[in-house]
C-alpha atoms as a PDB file:
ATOM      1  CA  UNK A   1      88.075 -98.272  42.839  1.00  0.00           C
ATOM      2  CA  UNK A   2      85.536 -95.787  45.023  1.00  0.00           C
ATOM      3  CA  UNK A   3      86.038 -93.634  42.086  1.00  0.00           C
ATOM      4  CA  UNK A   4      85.364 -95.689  38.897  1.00  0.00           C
ATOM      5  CA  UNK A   5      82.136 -96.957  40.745  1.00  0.00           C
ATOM      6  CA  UNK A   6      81.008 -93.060  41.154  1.00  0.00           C
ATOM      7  CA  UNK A   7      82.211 -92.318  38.037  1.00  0.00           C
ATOM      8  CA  UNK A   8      79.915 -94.921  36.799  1.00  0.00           C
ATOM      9  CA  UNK A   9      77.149 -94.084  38.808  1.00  0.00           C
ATOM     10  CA  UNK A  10      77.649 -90.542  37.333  1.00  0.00           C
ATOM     11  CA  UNK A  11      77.528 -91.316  33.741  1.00  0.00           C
ATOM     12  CA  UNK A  12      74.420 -93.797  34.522  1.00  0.00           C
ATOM     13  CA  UNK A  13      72.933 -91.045  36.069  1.00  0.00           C
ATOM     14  CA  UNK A  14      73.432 -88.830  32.917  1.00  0.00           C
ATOM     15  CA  UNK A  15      72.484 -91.207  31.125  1.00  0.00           C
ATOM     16  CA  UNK A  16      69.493 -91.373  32.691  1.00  0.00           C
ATOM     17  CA  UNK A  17      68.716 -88.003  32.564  1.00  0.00           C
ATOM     18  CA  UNK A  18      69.452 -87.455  29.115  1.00  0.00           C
ATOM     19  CA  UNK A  19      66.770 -90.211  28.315  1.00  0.00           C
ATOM     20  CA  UNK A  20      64.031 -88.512  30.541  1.00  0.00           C
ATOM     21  CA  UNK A  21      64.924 -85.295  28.877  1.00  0.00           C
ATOM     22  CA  UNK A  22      64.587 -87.171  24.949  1.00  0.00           C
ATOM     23  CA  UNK A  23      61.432 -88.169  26.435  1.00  0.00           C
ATOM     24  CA  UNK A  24      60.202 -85.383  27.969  1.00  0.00           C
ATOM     25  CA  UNK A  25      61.073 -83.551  24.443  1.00  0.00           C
ATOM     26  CA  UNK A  26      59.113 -86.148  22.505  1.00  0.00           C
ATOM     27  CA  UNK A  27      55.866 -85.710  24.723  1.00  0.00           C
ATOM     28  CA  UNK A  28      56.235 -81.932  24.455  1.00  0.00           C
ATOM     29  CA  UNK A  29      56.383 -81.738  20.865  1.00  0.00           C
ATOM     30  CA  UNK A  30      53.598 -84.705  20.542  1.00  0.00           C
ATOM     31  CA  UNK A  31      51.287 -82.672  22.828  1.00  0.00           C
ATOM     32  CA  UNK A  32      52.107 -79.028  20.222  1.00  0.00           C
ATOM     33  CA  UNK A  33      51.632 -81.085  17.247  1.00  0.00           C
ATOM     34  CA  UNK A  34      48.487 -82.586  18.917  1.00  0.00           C
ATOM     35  CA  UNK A  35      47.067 -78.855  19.950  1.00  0.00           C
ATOM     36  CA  UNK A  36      48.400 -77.913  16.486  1.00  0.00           C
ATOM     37  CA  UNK A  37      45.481 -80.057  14.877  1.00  0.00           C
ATOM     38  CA  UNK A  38      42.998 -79.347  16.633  1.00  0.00           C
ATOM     39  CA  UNK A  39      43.467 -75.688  16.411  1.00  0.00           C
ATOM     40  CA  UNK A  40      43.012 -76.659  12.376  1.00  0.00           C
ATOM     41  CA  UNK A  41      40.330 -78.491  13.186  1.00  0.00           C
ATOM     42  CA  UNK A  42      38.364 -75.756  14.711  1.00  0.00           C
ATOM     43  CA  UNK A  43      38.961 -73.116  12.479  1.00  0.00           C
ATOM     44  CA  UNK A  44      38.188 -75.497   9.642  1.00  0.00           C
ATOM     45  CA  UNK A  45      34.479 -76.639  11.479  1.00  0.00           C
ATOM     46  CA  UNK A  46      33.912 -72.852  12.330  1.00  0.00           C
ATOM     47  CA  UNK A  47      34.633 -71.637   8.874  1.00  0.00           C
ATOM     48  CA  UNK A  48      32.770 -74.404   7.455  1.00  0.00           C
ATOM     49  CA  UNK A  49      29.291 -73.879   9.730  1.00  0.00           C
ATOM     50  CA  UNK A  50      29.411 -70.754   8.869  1.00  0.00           C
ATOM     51  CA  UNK A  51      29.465 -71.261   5.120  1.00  0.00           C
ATOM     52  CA  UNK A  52      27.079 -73.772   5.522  1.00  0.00           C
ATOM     53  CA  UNK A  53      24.436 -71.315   6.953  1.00  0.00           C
ATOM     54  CA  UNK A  54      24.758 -68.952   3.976  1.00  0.00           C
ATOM     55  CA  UNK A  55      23.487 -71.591   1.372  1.00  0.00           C
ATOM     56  CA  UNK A  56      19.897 -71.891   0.983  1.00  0.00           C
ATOM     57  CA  UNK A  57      17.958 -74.794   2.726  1.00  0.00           C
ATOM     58  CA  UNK A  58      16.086 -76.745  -0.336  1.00  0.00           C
ATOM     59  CA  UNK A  59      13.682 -77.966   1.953  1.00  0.00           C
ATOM     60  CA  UNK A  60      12.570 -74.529   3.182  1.00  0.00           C
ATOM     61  CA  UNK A  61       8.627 -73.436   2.263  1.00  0.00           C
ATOM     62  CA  UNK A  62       8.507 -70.081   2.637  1.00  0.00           C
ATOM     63  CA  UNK A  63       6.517 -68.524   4.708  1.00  0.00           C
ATOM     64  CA  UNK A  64       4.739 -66.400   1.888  1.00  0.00           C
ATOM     65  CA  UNK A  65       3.676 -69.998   0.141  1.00  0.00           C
ATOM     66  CA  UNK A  66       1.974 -70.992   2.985  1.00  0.00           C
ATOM     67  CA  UNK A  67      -0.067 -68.148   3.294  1.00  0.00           C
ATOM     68  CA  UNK A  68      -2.704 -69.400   0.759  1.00  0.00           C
ATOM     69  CA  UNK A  69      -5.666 -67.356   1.775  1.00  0.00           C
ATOM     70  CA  UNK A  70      -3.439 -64.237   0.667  1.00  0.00           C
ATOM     71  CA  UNK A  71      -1.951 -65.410  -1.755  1.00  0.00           C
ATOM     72  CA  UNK A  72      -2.854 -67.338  -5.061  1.00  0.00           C
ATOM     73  CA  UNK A  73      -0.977 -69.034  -7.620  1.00  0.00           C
ATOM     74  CA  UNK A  74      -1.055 -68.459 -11.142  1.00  0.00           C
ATOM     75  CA  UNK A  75      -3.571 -70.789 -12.601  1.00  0.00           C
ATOM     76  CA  UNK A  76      -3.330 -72.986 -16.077  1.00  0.00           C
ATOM     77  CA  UNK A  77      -6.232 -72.258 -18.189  1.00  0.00           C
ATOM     78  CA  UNK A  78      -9.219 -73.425 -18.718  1.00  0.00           C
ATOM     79  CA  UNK A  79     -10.315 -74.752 -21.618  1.00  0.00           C
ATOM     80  CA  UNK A  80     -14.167 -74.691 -23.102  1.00  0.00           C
ATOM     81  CA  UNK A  81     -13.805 -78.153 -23.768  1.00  0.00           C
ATOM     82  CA  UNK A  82     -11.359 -81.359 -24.009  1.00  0.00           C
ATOM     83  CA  UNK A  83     -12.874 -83.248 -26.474  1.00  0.00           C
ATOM     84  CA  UNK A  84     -12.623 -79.816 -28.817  1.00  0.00           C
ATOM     85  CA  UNK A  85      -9.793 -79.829 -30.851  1.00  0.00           C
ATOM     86  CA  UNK A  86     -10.534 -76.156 -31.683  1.00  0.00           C
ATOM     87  CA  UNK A  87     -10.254 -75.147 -27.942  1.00  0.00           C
ATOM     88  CA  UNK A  88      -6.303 -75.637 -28.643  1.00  0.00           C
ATOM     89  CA  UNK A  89      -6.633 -72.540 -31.061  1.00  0.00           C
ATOM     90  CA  UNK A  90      -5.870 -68.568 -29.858  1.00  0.00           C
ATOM     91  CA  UNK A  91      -9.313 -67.690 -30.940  1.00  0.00           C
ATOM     92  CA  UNK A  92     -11.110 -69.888 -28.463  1.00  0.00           C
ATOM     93  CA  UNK A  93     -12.237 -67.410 -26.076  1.00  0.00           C
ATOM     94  CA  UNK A  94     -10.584 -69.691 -22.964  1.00  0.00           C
ATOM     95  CA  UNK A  95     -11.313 -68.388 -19.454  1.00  0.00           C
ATOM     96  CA  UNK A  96      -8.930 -66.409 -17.451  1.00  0.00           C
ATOM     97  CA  UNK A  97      -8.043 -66.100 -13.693  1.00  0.00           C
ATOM     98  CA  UNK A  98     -10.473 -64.388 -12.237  1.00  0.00           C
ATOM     99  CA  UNK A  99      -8.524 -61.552  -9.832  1.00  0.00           C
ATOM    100  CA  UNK A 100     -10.058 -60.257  -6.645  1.00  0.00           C
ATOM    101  CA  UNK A 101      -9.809 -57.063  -7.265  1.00  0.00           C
ATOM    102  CA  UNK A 102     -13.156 -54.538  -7.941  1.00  0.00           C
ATOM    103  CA  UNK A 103     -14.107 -53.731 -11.829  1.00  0.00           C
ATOM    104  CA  UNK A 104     -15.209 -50.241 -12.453  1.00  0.00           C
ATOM    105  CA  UNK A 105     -18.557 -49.169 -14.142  1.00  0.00           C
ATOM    106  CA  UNK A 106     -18.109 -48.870 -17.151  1.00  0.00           C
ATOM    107  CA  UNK A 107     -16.024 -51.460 -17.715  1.00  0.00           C
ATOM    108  CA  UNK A 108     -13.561 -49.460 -19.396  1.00  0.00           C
ATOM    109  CA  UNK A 109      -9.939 -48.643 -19.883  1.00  0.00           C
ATOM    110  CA  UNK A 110     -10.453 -45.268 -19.560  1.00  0.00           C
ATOM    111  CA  UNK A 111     -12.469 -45.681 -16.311  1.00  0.00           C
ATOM    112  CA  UNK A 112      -9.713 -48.519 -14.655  1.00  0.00           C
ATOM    113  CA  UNK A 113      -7.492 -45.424 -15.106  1.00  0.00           C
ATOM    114  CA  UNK A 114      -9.044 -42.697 -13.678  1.00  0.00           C
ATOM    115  CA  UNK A 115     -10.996 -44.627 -10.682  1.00  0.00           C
ATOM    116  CA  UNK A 116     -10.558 -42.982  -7.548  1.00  0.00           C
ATOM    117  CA  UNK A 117     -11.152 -46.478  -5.371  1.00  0.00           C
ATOM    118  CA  UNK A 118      -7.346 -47.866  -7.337  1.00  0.00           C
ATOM    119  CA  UNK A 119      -5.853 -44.797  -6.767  1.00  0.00           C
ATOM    120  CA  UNK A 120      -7.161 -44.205  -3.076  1.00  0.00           C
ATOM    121  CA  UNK A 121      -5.901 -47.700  -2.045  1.00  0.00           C
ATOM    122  CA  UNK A 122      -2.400 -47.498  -3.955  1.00  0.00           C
ATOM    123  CA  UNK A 123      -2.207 -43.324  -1.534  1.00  0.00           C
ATOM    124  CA  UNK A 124      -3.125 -45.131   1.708  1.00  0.00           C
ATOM    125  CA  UNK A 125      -0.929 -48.208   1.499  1.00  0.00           C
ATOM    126  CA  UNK A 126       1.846 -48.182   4.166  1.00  0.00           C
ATOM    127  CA  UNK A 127       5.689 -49.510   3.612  1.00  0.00           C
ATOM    128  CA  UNK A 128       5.884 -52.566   5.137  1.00  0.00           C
ATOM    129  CA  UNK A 129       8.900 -52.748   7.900  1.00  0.00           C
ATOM    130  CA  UNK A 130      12.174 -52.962   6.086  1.00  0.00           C
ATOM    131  CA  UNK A 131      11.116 -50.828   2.988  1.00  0.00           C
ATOM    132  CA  UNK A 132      10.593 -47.829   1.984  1.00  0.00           C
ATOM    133  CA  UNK A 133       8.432 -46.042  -0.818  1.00  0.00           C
ATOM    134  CA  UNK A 134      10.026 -45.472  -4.259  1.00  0.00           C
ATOM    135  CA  UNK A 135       7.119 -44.662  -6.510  1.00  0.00           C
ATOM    136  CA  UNK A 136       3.054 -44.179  -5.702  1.00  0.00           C
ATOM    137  CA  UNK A 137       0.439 -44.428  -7.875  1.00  0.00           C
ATOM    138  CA  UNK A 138       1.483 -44.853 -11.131  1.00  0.00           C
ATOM    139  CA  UNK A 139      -0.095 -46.172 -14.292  1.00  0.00           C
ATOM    140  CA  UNK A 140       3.054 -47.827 -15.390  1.00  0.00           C
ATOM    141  CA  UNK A 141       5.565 -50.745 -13.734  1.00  0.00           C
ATOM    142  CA  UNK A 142       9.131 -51.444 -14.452  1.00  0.00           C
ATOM    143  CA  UNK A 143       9.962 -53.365 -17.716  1.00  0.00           C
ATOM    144  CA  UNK A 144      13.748 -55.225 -18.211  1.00  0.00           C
ATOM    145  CA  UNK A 145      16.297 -56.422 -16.946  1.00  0.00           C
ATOM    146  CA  UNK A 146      15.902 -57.820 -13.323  1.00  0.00           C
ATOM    147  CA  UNK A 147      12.523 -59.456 -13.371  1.00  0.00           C
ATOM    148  CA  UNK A 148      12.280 -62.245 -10.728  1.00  0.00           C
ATOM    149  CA  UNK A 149       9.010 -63.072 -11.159  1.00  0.00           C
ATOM    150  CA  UNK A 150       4.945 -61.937 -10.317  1.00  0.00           C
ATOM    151  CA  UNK A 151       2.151 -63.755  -7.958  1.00  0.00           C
ATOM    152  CA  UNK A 152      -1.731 -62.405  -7.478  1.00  0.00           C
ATOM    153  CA  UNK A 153      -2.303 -61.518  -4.335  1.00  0.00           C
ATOM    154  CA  UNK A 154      -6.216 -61.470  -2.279  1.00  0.00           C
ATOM    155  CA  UNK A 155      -5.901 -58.538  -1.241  1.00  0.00           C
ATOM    156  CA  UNK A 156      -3.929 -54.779  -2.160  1.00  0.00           C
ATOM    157  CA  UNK A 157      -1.366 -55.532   0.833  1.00  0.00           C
ATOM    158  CA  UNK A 158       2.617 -54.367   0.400  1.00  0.00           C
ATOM    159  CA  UNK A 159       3.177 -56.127   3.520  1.00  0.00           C
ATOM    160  CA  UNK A 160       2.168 -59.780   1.485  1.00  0.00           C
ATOM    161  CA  UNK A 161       3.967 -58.810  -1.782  1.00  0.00           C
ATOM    162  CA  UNK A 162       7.447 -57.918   0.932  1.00  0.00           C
ATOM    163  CA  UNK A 163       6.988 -61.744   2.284  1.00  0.00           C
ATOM    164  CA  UNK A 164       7.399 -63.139  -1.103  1.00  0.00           C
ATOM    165  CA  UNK A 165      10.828 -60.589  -1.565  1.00  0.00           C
ATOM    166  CA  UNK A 166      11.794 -61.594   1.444  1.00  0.00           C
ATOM    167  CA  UNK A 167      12.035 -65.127   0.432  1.00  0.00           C
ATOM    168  CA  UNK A 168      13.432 -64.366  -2.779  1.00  0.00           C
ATOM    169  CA  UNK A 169      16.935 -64.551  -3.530  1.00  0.00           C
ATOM    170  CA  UNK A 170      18.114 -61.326  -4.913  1.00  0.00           C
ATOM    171  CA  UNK A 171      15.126 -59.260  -4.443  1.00  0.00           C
ATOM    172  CA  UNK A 172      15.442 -55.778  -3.879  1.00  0.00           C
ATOM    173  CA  UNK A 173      12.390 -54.128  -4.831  1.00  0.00           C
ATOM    174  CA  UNK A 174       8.645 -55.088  -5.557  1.00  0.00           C
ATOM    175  CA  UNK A 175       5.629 -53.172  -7.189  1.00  0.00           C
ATOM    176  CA  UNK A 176       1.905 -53.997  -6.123  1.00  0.00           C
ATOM    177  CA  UNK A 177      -0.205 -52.585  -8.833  1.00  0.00           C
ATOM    178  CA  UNK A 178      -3.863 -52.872 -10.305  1.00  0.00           C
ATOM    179  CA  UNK A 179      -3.843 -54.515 -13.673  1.00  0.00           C
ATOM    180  CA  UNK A 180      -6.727 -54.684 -15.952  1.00  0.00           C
ATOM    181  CA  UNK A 181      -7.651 -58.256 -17.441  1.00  0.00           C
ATOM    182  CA  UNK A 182      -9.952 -59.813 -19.480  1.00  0.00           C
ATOM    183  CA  UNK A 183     -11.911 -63.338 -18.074  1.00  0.00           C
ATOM    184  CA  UNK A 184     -11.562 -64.829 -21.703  1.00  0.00           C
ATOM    185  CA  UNK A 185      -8.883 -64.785 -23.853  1.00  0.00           C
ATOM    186  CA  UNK A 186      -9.371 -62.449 -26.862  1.00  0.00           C
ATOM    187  CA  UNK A 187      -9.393 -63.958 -29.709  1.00  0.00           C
ATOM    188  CA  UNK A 188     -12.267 -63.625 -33.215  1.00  0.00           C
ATOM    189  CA  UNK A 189     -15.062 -64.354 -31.275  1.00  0.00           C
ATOM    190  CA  UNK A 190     -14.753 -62.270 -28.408  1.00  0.00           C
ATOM    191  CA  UNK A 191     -11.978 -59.694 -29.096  1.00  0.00           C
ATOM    192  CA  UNK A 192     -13.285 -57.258 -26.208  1.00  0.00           C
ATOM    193  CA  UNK A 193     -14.547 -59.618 -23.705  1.00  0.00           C
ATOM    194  CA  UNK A 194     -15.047 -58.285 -20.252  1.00  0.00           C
ATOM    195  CA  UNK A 195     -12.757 -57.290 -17.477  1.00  0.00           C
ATOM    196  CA  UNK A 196     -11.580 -58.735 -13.920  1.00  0.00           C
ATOM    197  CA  UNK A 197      -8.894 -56.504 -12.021  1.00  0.00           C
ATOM    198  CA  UNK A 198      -5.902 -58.150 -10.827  1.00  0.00           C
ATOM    199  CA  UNK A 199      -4.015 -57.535  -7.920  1.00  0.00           C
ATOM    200  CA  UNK A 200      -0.272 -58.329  -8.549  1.00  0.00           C
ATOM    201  CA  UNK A 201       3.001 -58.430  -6.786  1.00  0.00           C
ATOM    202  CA  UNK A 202       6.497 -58.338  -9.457  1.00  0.00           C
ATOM    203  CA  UNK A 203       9.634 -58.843  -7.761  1.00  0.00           C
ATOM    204  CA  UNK A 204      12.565 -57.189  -8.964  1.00  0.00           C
ATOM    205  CA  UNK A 205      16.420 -57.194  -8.573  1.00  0.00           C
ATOM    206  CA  UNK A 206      18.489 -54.386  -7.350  1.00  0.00           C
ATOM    207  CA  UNK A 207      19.330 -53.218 -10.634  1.00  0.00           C
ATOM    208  CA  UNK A 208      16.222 -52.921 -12.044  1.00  0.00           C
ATOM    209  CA  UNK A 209      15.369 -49.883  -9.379  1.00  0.00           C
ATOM    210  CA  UNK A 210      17.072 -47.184 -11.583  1.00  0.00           C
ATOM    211  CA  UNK A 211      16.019 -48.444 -14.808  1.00  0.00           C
ATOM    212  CA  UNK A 212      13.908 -46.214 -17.372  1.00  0.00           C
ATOM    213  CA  UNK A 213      11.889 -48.721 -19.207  1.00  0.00           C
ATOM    214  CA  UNK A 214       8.365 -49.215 -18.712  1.00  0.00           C
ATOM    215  CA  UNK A 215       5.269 -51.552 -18.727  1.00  0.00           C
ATOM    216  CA  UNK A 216       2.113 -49.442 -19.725  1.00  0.00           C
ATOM    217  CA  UNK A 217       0.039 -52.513 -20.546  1.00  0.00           C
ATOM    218  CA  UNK A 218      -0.972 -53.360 -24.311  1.00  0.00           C
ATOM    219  CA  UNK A 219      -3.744 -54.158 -26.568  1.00  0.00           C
ATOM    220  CA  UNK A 220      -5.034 -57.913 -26.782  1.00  0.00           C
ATOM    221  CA  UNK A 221      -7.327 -57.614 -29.529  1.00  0.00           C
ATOM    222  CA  UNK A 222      -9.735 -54.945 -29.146  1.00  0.00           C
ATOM    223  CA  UNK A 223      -9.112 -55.298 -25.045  1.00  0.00           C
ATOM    224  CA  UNK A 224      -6.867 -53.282 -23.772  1.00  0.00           C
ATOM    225  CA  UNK A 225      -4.621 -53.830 -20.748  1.00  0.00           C
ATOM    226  CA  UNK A 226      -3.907 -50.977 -18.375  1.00  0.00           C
ATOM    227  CA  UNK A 227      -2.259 -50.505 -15.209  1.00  0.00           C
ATOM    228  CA  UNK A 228      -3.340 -48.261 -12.188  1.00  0.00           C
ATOM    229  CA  UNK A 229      -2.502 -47.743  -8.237  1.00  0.00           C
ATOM    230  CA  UNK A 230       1.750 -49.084  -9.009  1.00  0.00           C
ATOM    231  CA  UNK A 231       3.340 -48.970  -5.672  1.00  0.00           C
ATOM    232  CA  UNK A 232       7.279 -49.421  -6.044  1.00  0.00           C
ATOM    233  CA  UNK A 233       8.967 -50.244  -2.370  1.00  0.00           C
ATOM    234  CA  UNK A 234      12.422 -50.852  -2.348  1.00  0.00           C
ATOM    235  CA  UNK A 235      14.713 -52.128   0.515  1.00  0.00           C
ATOM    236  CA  UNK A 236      15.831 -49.527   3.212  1.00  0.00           C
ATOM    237  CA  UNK A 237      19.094 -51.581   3.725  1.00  0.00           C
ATOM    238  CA  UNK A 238      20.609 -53.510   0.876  1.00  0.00           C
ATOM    239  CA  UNK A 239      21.386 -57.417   1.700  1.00  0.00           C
ATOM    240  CA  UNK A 240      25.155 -58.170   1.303  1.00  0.00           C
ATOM    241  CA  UNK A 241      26.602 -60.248  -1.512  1.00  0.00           C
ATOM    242  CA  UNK A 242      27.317 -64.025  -0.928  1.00  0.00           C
ATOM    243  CA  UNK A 243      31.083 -62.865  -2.101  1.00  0.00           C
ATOM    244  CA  UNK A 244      31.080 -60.055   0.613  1.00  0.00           C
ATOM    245  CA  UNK A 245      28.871 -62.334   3.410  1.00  0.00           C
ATOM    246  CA  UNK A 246      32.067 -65.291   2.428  1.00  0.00           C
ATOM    247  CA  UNK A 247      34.348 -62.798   3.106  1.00  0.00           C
ATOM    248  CA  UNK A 248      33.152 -61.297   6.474  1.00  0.00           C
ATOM    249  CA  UNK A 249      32.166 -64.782   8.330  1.00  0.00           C
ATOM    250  CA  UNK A 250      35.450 -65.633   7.145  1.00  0.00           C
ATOM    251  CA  UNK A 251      36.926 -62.958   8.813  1.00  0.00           C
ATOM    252  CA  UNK A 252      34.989 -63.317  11.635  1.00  0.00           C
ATOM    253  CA  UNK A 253      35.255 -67.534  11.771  1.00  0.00           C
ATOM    254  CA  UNK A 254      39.189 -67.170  11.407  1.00  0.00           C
ATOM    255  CA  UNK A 255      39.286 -64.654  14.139  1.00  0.00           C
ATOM    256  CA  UNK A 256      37.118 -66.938  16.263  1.00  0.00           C
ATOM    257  CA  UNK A 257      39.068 -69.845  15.810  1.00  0.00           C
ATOM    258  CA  UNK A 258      42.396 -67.757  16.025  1.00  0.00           C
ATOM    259  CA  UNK A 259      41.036 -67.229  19.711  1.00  0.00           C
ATOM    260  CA  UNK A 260      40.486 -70.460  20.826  1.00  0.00           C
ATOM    261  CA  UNK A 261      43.951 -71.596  18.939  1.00  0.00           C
ATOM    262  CA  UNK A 262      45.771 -69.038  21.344  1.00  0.00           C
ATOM    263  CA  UNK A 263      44.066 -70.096  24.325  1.00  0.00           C
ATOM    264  CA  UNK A 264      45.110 -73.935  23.226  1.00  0.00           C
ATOM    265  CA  UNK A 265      48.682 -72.565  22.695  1.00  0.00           C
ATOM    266  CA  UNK A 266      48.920 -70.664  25.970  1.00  0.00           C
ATOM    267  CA  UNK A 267      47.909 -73.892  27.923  1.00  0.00           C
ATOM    268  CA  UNK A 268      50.426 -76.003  26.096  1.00  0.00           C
ATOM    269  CA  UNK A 269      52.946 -73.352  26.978  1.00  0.00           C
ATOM    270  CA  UNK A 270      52.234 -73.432  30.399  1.00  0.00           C
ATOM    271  CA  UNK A 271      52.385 -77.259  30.474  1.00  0.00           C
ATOM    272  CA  UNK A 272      56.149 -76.933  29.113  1.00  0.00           C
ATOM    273  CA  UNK A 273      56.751 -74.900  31.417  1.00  0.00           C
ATOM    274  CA  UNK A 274      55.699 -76.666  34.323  1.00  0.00           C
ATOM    275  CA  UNK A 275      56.433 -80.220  33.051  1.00  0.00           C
END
């Protein structure tokens, strides 16, 4: 009798055991599948803050818009008059932006070219800090492919045209140049009106560096349009692609979050271990 009852006890006891150890098995793997998802989870929010700082912020100003005592947007034109209906015409003589740089004496095409002041600024101009200088004082600017768009500038600067690259996607050059303009449109009543020098800033894409095409100017009427004092500056360190920046932080975010997923994996070891 002494025997069936420890017999009994026995298999209770086993019994018993073999319940806590079920148990202790379903807590184990509940707290791996639980460190399991959360190791997801944080490579998934690293890889996705990381993605979400390489997409440009739509309400960013740039800093080279708010710099409007530098910097001045193109203009629409003026015309003579509203209540005209000939003002609408190409032969209207309408006023031009004014630029702000100097007009030679004579006011000639032939004398915008060979002025020492253009050329003297375009020699003395230093590359602003992350450029360096492709092309000085030339008469001519790039022409294709690339183009990403031109501003006037206050002032014969590089240092204002590199803010606007800067804040330019895909801009890996600019020129700063000297272009002859005329204050009136030519047209058949004033077909050589007179000049105003504009100081302009072109932005151009990488591939447009090597390119062989270029802008001279062109005749507008009996005005001509010339360019003097080109500057070219291109970037001393070439921005990485969105395809290769994806595929670096990705590297980098997965090897982050493979970290702290170790570290989770360790402790849940260590908790099996000691449970």
């Amino acid at each position: 009798m002494r025997t069936y009852r420890m017999h009994q006890l026995s298999t209770k006891s086993a019994s018993s055991r073999h319940r806590m150890h079920t148990a202790y098995n379903n807590l184990s793997s509940t707290f791996l599948i639980v460190i399991s998802v959360l190791c997801a989870y944080l490579i998934l929010t690293t890889i996705l803050s990381h993605f979400n700082s390489l997409l440009p912020n739509p309400f960013h100003i740039p800093e080279s818009h708010l710099q409007s005592q530098h910097i001045r947007h193109f203009r629409a034109l003026r015309l003579r008059s509203d209540k005209d209906p000939t003002t609408l015409r190409p032969d209207t003589c309408a006023r031009q932006p004014l630029g702000a740089g100097p007009v030679p004496s004579p006011d000639t095409a032939s004398a915008f070219l060979s002025w020492t002041s253009l050329s003297n600024a375009a020699s003395a101009a230093i590359a602003p800090a992350g450029y360096v200088v492709d092309s000085t004082n030339q008469a001519s600017t790039l022409n294709g492919t690339g183009f990403l768009g031109t501003t006037e500038l206050a002032a014969y600067r590089p240092k204002l045209c590199a803010l606007s690259c800067d804040n330019t996607p895909r801009c890996g050059a600019f020129e700063l140049y000297f272009e002859r303009s005329p204050i009136l449109a030519p047209g058949l009543s004033c077909k050589d009106p007179p000049s105003s020098t504009l100081i302009r800033c072109s932005l151009w894409d990488w591939k447009a560096v090597n390119q062989k095409s270029r802008n001279v100017g062109q005749w507008r009427e009996h005005f001509q349009v010339v360019i003097a004092g080109a500057n070219r500056y291109v970037k001393s360190k070439r921005a990485p692609t969105v395809v290769r920046m994806l595929a670096n932080d990705a590297t980098v975010t997965t090897g982050r979050g493979s970290d702290k997923c170790a570290l989770a994996i360790i402790i849940a070891i260590v908790f099996v271990i000691y449970m």
